[in-house]
C-alpha atoms as a PDB file:
ATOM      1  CA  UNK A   1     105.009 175.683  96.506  1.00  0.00           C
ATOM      2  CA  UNK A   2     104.007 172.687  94.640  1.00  0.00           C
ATOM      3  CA  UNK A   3     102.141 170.002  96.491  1.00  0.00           C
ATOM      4  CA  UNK A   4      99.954 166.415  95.547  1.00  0.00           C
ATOM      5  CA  UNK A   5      96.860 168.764  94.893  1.00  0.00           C
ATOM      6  CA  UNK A   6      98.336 170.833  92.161  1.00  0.00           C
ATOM      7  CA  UNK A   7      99.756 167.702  90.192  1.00  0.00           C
ATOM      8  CA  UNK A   8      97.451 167.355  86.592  1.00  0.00           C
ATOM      9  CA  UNK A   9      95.457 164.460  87.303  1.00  0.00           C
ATOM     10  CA  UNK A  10      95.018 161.281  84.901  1.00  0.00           C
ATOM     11  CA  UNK A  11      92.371 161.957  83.168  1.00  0.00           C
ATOM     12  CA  UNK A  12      93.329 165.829  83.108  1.00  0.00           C
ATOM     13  CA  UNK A  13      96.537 164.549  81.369  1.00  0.00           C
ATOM     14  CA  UNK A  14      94.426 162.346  79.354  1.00  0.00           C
ATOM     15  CA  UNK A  15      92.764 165.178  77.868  1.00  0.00           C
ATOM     16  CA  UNK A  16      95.586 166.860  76.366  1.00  0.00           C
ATOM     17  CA  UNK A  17      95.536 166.948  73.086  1.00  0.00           C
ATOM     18  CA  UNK A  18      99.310 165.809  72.362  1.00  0.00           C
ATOM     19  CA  UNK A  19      98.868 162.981  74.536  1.00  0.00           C
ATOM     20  CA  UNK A  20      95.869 161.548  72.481  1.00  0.00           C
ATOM     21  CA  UNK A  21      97.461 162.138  69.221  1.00  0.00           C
ATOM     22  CA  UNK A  22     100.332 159.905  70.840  1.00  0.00           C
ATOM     23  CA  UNK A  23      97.954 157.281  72.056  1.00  0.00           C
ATOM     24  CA  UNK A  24      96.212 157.308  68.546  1.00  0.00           C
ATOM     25  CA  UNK A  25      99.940 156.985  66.901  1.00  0.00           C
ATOM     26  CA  UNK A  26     100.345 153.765  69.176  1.00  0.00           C
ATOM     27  CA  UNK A  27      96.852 152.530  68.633  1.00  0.00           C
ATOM     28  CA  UNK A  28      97.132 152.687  64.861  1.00  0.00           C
ATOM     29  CA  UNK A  29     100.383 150.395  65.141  1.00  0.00           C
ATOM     30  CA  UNK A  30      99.076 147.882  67.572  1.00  0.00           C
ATOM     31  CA  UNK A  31      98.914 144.050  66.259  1.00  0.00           C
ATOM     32  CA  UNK A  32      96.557 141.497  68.083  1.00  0.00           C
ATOM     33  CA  UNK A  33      99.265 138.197  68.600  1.00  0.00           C
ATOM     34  CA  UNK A  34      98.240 136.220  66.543  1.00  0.00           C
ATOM     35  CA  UNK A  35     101.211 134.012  66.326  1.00  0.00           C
ATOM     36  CA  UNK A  36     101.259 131.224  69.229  1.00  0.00           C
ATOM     37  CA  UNK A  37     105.438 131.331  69.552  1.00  0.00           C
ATOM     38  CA  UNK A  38     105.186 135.183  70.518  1.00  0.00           C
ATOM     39  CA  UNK A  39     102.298 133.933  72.520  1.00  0.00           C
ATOM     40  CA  UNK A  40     104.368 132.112  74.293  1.00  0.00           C
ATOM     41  CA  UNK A  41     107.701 134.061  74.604  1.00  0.00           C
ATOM     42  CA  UNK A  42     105.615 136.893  76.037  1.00  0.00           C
ATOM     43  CA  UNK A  43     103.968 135.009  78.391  1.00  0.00           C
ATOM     44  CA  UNK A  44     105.097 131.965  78.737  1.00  0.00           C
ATOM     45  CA  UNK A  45     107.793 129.811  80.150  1.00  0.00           C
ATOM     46  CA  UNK A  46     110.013 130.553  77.787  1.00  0.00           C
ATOM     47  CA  UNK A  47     110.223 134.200  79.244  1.00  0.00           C
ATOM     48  CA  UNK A  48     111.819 132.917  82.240  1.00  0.00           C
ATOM     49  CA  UNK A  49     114.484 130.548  80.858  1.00  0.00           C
ATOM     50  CA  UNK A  50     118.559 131.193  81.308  1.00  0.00           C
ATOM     51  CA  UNK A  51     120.089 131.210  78.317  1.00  0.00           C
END
């Protein structure tokens, strides 16, 4: 029977050693913004206008 208690837990899924190859894939392609119009598309009003 499975229950809550037998789920992996995050930092026991964390530790597996596929998942941090993923999260150093994704790491490795991460860009800082740097440009102020995706600035502001992301997060800001433009994000919420009807088109």
């Amino acid at each position: 029977m499975l229950t809550v208690y037998s789920w992996p837990t995050p930092n026991g899924i964390a530790a597996r050693p596929a998942v941090q190859r993923g999260v150093q894939v994704l790491a490795d392609l991460r860009r800082p913004i740097t440009d102020d119009k995706a600035r502001e598309v992301l997060f800001g009003k433009t994000q919420y206008e009807k088109h």
